[in-house]
Protein backbone atom coordinates (compact mmCIF):
# COMPACT_ATOMS: atom_id res chain seq x y z
CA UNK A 1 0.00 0.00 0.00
CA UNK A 2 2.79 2.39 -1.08
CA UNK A 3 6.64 2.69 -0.50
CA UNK A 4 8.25 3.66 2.29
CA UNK A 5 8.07 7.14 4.12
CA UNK A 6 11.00 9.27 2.52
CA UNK A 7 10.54 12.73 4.37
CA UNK A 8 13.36 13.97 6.43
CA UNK A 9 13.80 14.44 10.10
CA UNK A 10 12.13 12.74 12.75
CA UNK A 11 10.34 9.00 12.08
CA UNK A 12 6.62 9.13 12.89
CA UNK A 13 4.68 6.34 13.59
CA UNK A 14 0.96 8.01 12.31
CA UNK A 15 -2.19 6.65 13.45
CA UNK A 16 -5.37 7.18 11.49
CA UNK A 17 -8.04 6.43 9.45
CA UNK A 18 -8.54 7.64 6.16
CA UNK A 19 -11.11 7.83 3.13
CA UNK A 20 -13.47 6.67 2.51
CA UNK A 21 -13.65 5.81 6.65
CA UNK A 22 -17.05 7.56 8.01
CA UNK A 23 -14.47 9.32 10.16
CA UNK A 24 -14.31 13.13 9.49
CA UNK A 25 -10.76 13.13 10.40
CA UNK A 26 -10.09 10.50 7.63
CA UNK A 27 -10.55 13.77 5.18
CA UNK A 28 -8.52 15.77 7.82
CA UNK A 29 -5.45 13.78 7.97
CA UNK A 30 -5.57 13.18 4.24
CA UNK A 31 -5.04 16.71 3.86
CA UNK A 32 -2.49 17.15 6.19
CA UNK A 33 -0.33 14.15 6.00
CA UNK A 34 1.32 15.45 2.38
CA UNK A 35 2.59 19.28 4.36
CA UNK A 36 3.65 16.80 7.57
CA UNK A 37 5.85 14.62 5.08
CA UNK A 38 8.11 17.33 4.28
CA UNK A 39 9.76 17.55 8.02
CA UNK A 40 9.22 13.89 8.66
CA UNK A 41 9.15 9.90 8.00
CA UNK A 42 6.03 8.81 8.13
CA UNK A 43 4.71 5.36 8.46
CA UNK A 44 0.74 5.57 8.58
CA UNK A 45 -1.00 2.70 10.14
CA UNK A 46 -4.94 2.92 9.20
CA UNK A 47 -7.34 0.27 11.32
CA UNK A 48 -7.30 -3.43 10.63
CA UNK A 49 -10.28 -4.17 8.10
CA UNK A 50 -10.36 -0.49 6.28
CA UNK A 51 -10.86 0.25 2.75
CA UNK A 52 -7.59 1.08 0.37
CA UNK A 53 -7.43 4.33 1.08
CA UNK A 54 -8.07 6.56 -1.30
CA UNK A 55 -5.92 8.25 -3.53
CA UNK A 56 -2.66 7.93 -1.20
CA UNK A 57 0.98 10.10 -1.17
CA UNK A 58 2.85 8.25 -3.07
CA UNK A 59 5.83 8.69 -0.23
CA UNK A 60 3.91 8.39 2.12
CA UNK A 61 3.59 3.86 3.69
CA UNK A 62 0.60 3.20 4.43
CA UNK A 63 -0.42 -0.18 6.61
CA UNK A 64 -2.56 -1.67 8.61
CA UNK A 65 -2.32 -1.02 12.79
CA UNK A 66 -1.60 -5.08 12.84
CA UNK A 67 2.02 -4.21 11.06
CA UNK A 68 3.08 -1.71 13.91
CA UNK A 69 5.93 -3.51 15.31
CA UNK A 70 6.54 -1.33 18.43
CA UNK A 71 7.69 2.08 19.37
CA UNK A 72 11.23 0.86 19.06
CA UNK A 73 11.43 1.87 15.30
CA UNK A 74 10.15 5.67 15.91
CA UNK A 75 10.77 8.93 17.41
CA UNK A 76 6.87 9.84 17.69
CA UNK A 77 3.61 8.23 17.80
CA UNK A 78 0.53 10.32 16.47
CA UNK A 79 -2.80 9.25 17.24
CA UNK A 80 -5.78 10.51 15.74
CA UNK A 81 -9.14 10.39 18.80
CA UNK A 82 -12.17 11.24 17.93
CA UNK A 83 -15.86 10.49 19.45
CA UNK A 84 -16.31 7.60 16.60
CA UNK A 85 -15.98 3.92 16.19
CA UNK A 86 -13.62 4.05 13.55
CA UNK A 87 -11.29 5.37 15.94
CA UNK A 88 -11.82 2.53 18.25
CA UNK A 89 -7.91 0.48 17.76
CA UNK A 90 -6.54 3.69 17.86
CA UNK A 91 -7.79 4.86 21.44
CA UNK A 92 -6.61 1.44 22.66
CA UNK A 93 -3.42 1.76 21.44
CA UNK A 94 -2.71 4.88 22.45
CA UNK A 95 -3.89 4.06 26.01
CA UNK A 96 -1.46 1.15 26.54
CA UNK A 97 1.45 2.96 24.64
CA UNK A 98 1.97 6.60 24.74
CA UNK A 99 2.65 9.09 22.33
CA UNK A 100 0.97 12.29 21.30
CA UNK A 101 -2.42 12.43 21.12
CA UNK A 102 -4.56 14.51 19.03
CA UNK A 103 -7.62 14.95 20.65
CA UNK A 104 -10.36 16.15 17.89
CA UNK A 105 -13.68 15.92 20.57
CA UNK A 106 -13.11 16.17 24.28
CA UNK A 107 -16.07 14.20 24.95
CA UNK A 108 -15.50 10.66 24.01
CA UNK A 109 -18.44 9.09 25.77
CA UNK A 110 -19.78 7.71 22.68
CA UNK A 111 -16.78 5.89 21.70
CA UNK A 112 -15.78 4.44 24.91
CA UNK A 113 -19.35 3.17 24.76
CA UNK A 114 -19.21 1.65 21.97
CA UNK A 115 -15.80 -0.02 23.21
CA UNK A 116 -17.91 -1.68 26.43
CA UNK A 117 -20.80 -2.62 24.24
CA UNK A 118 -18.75 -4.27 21.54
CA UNK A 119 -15.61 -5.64 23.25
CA UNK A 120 -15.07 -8.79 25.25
CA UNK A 121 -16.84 -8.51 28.97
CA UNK A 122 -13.74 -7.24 30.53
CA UNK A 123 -13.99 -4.15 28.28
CA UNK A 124 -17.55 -3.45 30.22
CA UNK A 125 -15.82 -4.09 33.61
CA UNK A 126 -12.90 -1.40 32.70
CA UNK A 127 -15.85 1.30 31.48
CA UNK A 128 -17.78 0.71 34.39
CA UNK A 129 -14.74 1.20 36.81
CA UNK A 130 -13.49 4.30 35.11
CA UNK A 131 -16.73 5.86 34.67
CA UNK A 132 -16.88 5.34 38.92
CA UNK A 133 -13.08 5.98 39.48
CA UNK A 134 -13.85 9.32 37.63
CA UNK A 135 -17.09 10.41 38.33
CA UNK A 136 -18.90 8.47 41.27
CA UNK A 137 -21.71 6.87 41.44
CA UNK A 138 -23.15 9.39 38.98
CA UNK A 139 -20.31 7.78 36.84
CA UNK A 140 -21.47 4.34 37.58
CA UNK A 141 -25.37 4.82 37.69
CA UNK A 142 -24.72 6.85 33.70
CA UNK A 143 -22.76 2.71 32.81
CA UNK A 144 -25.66 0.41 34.13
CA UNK A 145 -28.11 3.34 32.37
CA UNK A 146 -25.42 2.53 29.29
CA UNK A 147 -25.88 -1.42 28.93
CA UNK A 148 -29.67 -0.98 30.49
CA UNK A 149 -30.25 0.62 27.11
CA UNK A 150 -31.71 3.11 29.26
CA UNK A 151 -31.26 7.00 28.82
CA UNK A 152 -28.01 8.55 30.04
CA UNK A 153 -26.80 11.54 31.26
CA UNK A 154 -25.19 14.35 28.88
CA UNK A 155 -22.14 13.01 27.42
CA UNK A 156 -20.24 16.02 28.48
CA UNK A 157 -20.53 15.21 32.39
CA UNK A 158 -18.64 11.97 31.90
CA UNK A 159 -16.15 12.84 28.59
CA UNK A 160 -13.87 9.93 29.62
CA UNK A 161 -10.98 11.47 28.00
CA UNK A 162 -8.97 11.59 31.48
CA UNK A 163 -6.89 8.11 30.77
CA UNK A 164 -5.22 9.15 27.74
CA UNK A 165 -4.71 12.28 28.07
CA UNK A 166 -2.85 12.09 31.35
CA UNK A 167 -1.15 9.02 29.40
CA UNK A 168 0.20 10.91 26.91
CA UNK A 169 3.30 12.52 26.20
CA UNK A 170 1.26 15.27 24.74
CA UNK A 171 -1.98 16.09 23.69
CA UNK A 172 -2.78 18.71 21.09
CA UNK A 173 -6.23 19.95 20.59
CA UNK A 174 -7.54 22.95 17.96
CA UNK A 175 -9.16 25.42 20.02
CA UNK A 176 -8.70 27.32 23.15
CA UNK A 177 -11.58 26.18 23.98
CA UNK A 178 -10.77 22.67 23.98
CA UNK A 179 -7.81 23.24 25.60
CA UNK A 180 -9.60 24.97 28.93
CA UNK A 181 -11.80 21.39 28.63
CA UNK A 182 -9.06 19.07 28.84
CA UNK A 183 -7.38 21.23 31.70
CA UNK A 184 -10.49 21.55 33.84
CA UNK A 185 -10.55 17.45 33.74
CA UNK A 186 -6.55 16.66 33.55
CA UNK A 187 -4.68 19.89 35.22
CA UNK A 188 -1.23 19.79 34.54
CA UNK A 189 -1.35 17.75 31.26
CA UNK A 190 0.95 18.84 28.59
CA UNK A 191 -1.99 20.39 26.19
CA UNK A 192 -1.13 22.50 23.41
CA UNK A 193 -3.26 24.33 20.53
CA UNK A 194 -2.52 23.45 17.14
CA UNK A 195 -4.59 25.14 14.03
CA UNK A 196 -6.78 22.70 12.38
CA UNK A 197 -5.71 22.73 8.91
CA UNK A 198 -7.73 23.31 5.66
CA UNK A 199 -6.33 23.97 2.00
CA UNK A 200 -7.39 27.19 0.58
CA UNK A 201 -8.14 26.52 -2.83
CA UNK A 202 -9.00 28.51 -5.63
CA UNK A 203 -12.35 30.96 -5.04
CA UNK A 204 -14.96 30.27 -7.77
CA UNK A 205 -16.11 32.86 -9.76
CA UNK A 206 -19.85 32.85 -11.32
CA UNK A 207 -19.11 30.44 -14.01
CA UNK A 208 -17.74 27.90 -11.85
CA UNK A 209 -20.60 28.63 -9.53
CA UNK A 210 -23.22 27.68 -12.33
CA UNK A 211 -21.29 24.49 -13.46
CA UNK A 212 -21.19 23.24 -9.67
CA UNK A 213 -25.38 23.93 -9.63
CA UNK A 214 -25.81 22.43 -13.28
CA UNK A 215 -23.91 19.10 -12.01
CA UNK A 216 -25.86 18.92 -8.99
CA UNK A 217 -28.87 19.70 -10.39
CA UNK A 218 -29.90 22.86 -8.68
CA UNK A 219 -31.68 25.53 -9.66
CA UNK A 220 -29.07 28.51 -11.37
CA UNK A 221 -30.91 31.93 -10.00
CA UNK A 222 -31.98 30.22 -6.59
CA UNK A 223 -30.91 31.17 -3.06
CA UNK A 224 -28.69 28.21 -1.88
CA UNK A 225 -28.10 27.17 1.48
CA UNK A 226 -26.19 24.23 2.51
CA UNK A 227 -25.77 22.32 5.35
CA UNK A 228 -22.49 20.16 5.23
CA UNK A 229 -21.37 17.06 7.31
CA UNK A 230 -22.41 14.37 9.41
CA UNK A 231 -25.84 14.46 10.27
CA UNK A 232 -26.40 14.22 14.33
CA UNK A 233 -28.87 16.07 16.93
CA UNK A 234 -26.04 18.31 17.95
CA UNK A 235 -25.98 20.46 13.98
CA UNK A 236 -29.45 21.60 15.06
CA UNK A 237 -30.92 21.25 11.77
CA UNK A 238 -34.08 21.02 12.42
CA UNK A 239 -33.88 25.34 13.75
CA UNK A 240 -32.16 25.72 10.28
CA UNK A 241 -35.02 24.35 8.48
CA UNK A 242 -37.24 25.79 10.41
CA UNK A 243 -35.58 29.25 9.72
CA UNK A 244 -35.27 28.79 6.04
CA UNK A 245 -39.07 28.06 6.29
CA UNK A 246 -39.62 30.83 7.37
CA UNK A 247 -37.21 32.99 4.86
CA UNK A 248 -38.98 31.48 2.46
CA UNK A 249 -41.71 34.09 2.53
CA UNK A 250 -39.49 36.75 2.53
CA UNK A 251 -37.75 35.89 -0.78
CA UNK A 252 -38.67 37.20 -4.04
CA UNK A 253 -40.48 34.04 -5.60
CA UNK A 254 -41.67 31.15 -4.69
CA UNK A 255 -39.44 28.04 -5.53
CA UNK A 256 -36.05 30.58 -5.33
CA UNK A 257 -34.66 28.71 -2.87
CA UNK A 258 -33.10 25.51 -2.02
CA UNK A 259 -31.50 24.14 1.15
CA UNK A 260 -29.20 21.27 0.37
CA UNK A 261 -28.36 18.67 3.28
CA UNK A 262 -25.09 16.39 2.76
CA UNK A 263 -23.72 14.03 5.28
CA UNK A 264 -24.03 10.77 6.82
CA UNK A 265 -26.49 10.16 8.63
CA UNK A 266 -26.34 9.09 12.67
CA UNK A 267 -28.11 5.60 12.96
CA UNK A 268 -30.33 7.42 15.69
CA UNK A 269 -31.07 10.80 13.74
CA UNK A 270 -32.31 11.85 10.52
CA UNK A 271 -34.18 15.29 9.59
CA UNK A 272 -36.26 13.35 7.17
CA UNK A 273 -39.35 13.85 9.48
CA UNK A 274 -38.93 17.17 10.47
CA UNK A 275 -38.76 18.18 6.34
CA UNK A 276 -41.99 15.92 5.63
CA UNK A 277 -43.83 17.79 8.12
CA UNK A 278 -43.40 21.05 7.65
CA UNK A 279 -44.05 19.91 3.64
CA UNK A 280 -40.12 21.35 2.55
CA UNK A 281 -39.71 18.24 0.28
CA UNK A 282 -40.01 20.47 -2.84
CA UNK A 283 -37.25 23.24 -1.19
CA UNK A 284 -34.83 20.76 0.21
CA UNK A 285 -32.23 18.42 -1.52
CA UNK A 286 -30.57 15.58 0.55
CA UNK A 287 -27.92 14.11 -1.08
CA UNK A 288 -26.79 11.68 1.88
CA UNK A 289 -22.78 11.03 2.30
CA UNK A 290 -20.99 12.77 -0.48
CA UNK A 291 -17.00 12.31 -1.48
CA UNK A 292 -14.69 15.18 -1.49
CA UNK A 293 -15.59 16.90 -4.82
CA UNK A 294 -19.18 16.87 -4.63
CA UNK A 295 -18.50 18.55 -1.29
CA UNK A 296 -16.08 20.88 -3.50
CA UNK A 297 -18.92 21.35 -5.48
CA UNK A 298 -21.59 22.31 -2.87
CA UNK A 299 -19.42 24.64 -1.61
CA UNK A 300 -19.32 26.25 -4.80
CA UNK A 301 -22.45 26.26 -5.44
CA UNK A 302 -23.80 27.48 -2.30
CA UNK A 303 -25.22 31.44 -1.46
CA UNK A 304 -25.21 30.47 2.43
CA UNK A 305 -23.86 27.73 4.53
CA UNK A 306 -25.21 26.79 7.90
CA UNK A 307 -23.41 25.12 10.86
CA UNK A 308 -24.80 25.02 13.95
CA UNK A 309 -24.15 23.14 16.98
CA UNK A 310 -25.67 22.85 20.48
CA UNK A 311 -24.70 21.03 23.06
CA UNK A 312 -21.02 20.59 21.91
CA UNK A 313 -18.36 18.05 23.07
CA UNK A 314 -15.45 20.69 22.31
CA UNK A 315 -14.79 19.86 18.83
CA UNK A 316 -13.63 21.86 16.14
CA UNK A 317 -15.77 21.69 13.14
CA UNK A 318 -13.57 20.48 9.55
CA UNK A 319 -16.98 21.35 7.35
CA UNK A 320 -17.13 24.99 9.35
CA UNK A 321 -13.44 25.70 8.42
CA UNK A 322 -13.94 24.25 4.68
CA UNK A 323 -16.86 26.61 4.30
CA UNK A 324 -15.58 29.67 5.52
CA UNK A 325 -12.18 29.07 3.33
CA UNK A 326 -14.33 28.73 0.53
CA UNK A 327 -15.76 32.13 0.88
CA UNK A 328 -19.10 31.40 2.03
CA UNK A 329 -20.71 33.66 4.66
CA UNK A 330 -21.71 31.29 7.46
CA UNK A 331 -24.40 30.98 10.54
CA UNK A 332 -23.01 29.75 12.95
CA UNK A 333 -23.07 29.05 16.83
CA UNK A 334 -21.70 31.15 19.33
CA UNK A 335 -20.31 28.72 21.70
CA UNK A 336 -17.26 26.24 21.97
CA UNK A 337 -14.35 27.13 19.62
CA UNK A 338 -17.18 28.20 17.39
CA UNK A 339 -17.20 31.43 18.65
CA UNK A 340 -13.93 31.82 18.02
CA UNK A 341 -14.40 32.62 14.29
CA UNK A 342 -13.71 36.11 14.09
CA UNK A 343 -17.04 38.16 14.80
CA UNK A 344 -16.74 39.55 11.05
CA UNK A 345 -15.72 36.66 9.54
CA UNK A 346 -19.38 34.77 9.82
CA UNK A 347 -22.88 35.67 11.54
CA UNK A 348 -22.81 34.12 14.68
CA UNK A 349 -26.29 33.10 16.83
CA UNK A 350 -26.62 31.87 20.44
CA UNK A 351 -28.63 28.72 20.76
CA UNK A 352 -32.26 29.51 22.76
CA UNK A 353 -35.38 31.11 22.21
CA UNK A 354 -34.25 33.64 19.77
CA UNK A 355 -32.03 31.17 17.75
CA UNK A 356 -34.37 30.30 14.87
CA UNK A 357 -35.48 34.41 14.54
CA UNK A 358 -32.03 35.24 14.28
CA UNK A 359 -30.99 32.70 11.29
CA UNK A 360 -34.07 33.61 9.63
CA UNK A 361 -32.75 37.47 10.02
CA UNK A 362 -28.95 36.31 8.66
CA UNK A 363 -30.36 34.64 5.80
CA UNK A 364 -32.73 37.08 4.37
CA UNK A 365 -29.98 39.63 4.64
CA UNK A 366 -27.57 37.21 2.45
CA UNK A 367 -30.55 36.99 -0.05
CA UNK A 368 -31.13 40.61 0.09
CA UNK A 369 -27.68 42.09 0.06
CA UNK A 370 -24.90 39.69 -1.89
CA UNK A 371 -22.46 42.06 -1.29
CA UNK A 372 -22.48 42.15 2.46
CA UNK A 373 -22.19 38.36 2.11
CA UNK A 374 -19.46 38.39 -0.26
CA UNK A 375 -17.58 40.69 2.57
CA UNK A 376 -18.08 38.54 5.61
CA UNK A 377 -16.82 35.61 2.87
CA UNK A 378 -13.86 37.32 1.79
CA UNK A 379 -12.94 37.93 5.67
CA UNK A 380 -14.09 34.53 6.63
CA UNK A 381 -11.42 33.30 3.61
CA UNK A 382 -8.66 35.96 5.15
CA UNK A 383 -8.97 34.13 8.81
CA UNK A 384 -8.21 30.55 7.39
CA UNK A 385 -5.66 31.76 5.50
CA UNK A 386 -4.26 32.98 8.12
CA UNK A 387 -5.05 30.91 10.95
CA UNK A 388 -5.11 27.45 9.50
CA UNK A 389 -3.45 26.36 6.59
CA UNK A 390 -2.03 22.88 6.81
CA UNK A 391 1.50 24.16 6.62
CA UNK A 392 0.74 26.20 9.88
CA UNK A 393 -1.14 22.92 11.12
CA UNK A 394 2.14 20.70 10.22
CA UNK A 395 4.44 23.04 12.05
CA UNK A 396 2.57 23.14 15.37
CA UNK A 397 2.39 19.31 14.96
CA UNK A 398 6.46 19.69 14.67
CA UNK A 399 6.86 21.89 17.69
CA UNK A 400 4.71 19.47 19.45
CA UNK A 401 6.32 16.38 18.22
CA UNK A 402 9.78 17.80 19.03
CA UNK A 403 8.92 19.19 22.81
CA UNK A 404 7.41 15.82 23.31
CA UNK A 405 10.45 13.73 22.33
CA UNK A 406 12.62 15.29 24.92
CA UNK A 407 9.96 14.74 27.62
CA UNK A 408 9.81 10.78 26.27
CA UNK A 409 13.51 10.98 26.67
CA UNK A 410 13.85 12.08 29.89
CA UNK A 411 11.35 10.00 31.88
């Protein structure tokens, strides 16, 4: 599955899935792994069972997590954690053998559940004792409520994150935010901030915008908002809908809008209702999981995006960042490392009573007045830029990789 590493400096053992895995971070480390090769060796090991990755650096090995032989061989381990099955092997490993640890959701209740329900019985036992060891008997009541198939608690009382982050050599989030999370729960842990990286490509202009709609099959004069990612409760699409409902009668003509959902749908959540009821079929296009350039595509063809998110597990959003370095003047929520977009660089709501009112206010405006949204765009497009290319991202994976090796070194 390709030749071996040739970067330079440092040999990195790099652990993560990659597309087509369901994983959002498969797309993430895809992206980044070609800027990290040129101040390292990497070996990438990808879960036992995946796909053939898709489209692979050529100097870049790729193999499967069985191969690792041992930390023996390399100066860093990398290990991609997020709240999602496919990340399952890699959380194990990197709680029995440390390295640095990129943390991408604070709260990873949902995968260590999935490790208890789906792993031999003393996989249960360990979840059950941690959730107690770190939480009480609020901790153990939210386990039995767990394999009860009862309701739980909010994930974010009982994040489970503690073991391997205070495992870890280092752990490198991408927000501030994030970063105040993982303290509050592991104080003292070696936590550092590292952009999460996007490319900046090329801004369409209004013929590329028309080709984009004429592929996808949307209407070329319409008002397009799109909603981009992995479909769970948390996106709050269901006040985004209702909002563009509502815009709807504001707009110049009926059937000048269209509001196009793509993502993957949670097993436990799907807007499909919500749209039937409130009789949207005609306005709303849901395309279901999409690959990399039809998400290219949406982007381009989109007036609006919208990307909400309430409660949140202190992620940082890889469809937010995409859309606001494509130019496209955003709604978003005004919590979590959300709200730290710059204030100019998107239109920014607070999740409550006046949510839906004030989306329904930001998107008549963008119908009304392109150039204000072209504006906010062109500063949303400045920030990445600025804040989160991949070669920034590589180099604060560098700075972290290097302070970390002297740590490992000294212990």
């Amino acid at each position: 599955m390709g030749e071996p590493g040739r970067g330079t400096g440092r040999r990195v053992a790099f652990f993560t899935p990659l597309p087509p895995s369901p994983s959002g971070v498969a797309q993430y480390s895809a992206e980044l792994l070609p800027a990290l090769a040129r101040s390292c060796t990497l070996d990438v090991f990808v879960p036992d069972g995946s796909a053939p990755p898709d489209s692979p650096p050529a100097e870049i090995r790729i193999l499967p997590m069985r191969e690792f032989a041992g930390r023996q061989r390399y100066d860093t381990l990398v290990y991609q954690v997020a709240n999602n099955p496919a990340h399952a092997a890699i959380l194990e490993l990197a709680e029995r053998v440390p390295g640095v640890c990129v943390l991408h959701d604070v709260t990873l209740q949902h995968l260590q559940g999935f490790r208890a329900l789906h792993g031999p019985p003393a996989t249960a036992t360990a979840y059950r004792e941690e959730m107690q060891r770190r939480y009480g008997a609020a901790g153990a009541a939210a386990a039995d409520d767990l394999f009860q198939n009862r309701p739980a608690a909010p994930a974010a009382d009982s994040p489970l994150c503690e073991r391997v982050v205070e495992g870890s050599l280092a752990t490198i989030v991408h927000s501030r935010y994030a970063r105040e999370r993982v303290l509050e729960r592991c104080p003292g842990a070696p936590v550092a901030v590292v952009p999460h990286g996007v490319p900046l490509r090329a801004a369409g202009g209004p013929s590329e915008r028309a080709a984009a709609r004429r592929h996808l099959g949307l209407p070329d004069g319409a008002f397009v908002v799109a909603a981009l990612g992995n479909l769970i409760p948390e996106k709050r699409l269901e006040v985004a809908l209702g909002a563009f409902a509502r815009a709807l009668f504001g707009l110049p003509a009926a059937g000048s809008a269209a509001f196009v959902i793509a993502g993957a749908a949670s097993p436990h959540y799907s807007p499909a209702d919500f749209i039937r009821l409130h009789g949207l079929d005609p306005v709303v296009h849901s395309l279901g999981p999409v690959d990399a350039e039809s998400f290219e595509a949406l982007l381009l063809a989109a007036d609006a995006c919208v990307n909400l998110r309430w409660p949140t597990g202190g992620e940082t959003s890889g469809s937010l960042l995409r859309m606001l370095a494509a130019g496209r003047p955003t709604l978003v929520s005004a919590v979590g490392s959300f709200d730290e977009v710059p204030d100019d660089a998107c239109l920014k709501t607070v999740p409550g009573p006046k949510e839906e009112g004030s989306v329904v206010w930001g998107l008549l405006r963008l119908a009304r007045d392109p150039d204000w949204g072209a504006a906010i765009g062109a500063r949303a497009r400045a920030f990445i830029a600025r804040e989160h290319s991949l070669e920034r991202a590589a180099a604060g994976y560098v700075g972290v990789m290097r302070r970390s090796l002297i740590v490992d070194r000294g212990s």
